[in-house]
N, C-alpha and C. Protein backbone atom coordinates (compact mmCIF):
# COMPACT_ATOMS: atom_id res chain seq x y z
N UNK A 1 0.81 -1.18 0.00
CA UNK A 1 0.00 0.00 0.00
C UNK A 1 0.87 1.25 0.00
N UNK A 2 1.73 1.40 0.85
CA UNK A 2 2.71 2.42 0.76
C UNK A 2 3.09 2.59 -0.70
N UNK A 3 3.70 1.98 -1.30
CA UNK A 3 4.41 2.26 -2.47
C UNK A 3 3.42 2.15 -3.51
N UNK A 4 1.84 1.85 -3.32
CA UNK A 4 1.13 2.46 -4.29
C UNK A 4 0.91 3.91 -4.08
N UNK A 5 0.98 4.34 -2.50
CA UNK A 5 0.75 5.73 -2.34
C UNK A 5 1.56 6.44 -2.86
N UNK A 6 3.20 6.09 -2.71
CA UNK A 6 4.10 7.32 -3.78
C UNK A 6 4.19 7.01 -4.58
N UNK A 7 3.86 6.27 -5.60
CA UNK A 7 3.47 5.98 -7.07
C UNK A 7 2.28 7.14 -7.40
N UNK A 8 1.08 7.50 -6.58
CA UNK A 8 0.35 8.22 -6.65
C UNK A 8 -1.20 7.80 -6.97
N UNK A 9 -0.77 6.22 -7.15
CA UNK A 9 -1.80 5.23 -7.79
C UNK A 9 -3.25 5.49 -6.64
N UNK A 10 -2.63 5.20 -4.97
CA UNK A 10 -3.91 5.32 -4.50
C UNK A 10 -3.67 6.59 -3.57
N UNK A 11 -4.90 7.75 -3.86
CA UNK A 11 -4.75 8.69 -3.45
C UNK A 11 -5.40 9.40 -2.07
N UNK A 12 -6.42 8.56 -1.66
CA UNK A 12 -7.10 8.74 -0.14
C UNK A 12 -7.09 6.61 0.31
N UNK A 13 -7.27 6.86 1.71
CA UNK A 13 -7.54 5.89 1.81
C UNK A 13 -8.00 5.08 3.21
N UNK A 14 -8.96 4.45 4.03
CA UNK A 14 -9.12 4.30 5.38
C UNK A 14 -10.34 3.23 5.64
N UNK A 15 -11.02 3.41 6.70
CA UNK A 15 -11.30 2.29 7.19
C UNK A 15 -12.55 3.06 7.22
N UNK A 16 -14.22 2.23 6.61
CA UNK A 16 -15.38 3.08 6.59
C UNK A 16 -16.31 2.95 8.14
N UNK A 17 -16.88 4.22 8.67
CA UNK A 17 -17.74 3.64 10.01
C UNK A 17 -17.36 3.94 11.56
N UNK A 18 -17.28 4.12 11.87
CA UNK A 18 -17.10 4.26 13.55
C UNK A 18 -16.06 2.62 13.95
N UNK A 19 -15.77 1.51 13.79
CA UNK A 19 -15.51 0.26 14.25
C UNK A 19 -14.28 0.16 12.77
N UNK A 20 -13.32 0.80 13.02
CA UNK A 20 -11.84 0.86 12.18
C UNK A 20 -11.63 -0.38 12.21
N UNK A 21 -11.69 -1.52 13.16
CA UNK A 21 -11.39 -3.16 12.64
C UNK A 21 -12.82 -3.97 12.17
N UNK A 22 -13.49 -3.16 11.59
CA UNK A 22 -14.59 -4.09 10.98
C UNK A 22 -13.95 -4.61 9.25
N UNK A 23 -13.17 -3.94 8.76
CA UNK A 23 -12.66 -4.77 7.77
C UNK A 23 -12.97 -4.06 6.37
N UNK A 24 -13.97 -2.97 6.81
CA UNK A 24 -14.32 -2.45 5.54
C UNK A 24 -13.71 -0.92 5.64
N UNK A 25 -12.91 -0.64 3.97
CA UNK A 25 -12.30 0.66 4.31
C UNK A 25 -12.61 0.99 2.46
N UNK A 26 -12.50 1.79 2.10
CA UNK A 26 -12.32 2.75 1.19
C UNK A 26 -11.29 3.28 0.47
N UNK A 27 -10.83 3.12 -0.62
CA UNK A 27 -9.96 3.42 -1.28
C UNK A 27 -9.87 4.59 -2.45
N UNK A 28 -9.67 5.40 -2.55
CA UNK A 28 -9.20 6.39 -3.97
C UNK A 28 -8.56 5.98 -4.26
N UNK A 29 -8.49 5.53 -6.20
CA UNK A 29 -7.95 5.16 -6.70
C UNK A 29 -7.24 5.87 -8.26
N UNK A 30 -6.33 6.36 -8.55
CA UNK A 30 -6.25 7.10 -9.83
C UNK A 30 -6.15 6.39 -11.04
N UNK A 31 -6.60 5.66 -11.87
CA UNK A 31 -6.97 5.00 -12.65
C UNK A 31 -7.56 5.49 -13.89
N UNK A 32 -7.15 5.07 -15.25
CA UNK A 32 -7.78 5.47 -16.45
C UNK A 32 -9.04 5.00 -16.23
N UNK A 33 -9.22 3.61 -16.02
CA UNK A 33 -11.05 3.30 -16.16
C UNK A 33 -11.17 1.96 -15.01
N UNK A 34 -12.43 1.93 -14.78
CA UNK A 34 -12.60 0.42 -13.48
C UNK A 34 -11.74 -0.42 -13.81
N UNK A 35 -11.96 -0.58 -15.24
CA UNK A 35 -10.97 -2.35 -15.63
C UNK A 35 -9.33 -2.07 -14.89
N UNK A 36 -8.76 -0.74 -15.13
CA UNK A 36 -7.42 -0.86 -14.59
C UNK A 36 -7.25 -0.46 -13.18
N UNK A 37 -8.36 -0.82 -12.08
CA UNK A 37 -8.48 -0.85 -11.04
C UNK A 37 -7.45 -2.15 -9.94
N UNK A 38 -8.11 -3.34 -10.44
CA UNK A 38 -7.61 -4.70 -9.97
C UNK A 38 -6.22 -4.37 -10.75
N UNK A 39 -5.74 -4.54 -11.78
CA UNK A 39 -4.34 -4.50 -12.39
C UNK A 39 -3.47 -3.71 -11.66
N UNK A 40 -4.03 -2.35 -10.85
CA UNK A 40 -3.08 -1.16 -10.27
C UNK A 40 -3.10 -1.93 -9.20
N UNK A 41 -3.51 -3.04 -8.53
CA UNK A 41 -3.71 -3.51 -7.27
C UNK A 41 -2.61 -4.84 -7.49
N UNK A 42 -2.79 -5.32 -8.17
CA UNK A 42 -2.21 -6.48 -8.53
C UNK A 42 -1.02 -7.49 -7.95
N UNK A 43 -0.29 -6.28 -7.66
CA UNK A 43 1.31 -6.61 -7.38
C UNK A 43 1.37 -6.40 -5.57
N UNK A 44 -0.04 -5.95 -5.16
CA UNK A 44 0.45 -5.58 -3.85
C UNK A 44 0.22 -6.76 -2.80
N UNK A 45 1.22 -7.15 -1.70
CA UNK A 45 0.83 -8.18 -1.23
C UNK A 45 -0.58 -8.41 -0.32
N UNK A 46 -1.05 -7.39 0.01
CA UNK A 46 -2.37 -7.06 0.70
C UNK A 46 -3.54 -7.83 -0.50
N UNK A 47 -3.28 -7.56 -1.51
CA UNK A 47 -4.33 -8.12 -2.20
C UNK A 47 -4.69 -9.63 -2.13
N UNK A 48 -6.15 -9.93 -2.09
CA UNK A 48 -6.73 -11.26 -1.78
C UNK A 48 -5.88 -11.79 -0.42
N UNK A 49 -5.46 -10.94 0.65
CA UNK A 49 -5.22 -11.64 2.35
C UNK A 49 -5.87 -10.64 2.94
N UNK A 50 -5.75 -9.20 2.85
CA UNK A 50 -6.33 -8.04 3.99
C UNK A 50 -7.16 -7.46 2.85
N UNK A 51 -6.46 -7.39 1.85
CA UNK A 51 -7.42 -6.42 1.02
C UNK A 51 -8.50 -7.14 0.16
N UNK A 52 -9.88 -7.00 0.15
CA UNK A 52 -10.61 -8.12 -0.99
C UNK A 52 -11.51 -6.82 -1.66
N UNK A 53 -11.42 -6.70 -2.94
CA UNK A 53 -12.09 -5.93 -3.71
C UNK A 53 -13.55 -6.16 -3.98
N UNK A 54 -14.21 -5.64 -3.26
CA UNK A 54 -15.82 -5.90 -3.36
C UNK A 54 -16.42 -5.13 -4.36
N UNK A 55 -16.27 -3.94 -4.87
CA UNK A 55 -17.14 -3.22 -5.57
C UNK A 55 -15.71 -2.07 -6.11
N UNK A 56 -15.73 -1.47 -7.52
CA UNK A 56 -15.22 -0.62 -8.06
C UNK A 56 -16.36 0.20 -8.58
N UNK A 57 -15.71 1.41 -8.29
CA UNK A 57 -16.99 2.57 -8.93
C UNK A 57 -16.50 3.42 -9.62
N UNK A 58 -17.16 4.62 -10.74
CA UNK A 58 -15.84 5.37 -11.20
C UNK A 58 -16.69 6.31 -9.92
N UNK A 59 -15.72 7.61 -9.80
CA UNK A 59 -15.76 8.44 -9.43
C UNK A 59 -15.25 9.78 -10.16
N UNK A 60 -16.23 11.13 -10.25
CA UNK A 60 -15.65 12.28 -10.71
C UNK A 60 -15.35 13.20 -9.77
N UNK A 61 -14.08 14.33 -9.66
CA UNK A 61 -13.98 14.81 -8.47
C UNK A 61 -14.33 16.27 -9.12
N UNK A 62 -15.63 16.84 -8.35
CA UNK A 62 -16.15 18.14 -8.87
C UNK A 62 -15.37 19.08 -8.01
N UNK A 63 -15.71 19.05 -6.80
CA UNK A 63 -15.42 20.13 -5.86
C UNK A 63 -14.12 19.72 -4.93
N UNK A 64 -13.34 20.88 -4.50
CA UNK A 64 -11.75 20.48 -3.74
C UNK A 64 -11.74 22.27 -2.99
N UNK A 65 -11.34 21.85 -2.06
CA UNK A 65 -10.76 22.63 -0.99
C UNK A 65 -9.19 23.61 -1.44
N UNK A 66 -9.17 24.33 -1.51
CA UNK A 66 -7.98 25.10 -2.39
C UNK A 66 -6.48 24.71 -0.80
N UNK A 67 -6.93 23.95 0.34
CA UNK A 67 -5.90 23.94 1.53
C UNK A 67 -6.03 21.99 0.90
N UNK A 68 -6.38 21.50 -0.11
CA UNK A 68 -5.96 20.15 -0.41
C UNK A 68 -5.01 20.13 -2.04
């Protein structure tokens, strides 16, 4: 995960809910399209042991804070 972060690949990222060890967290991902979602993930060892990809969505980012 680290070294997708300074790659720049994943750009927010945490645990969703009040209960941080329930297992479910949230990822930003910078990606041309969903399909190259799993591929940017691919190489990391978290994938399929801590990390399990349930759902990819696109996302557009309209609005930003000029202090981000």
């Amino acid at each position: 995960m680290d070294a997708l972060v300074s790659k720049g690949t994943i750009l927010l990222g945490g645990p969703l809910g009040d209960d941080v060890d329930s297992g479910d967290a949230l990822l930003v991902i910078c990606a041309d399209n969903e399909a190259a979602v799993p591929a940017a993930l691919a190489g990391d060892p978290w994938l399929d042991t801590v990390l399990t990809i349930t759902r990819v969505q696109l996302w557009t980012l309209w609005l930003r804070s000029r202090a981000v």
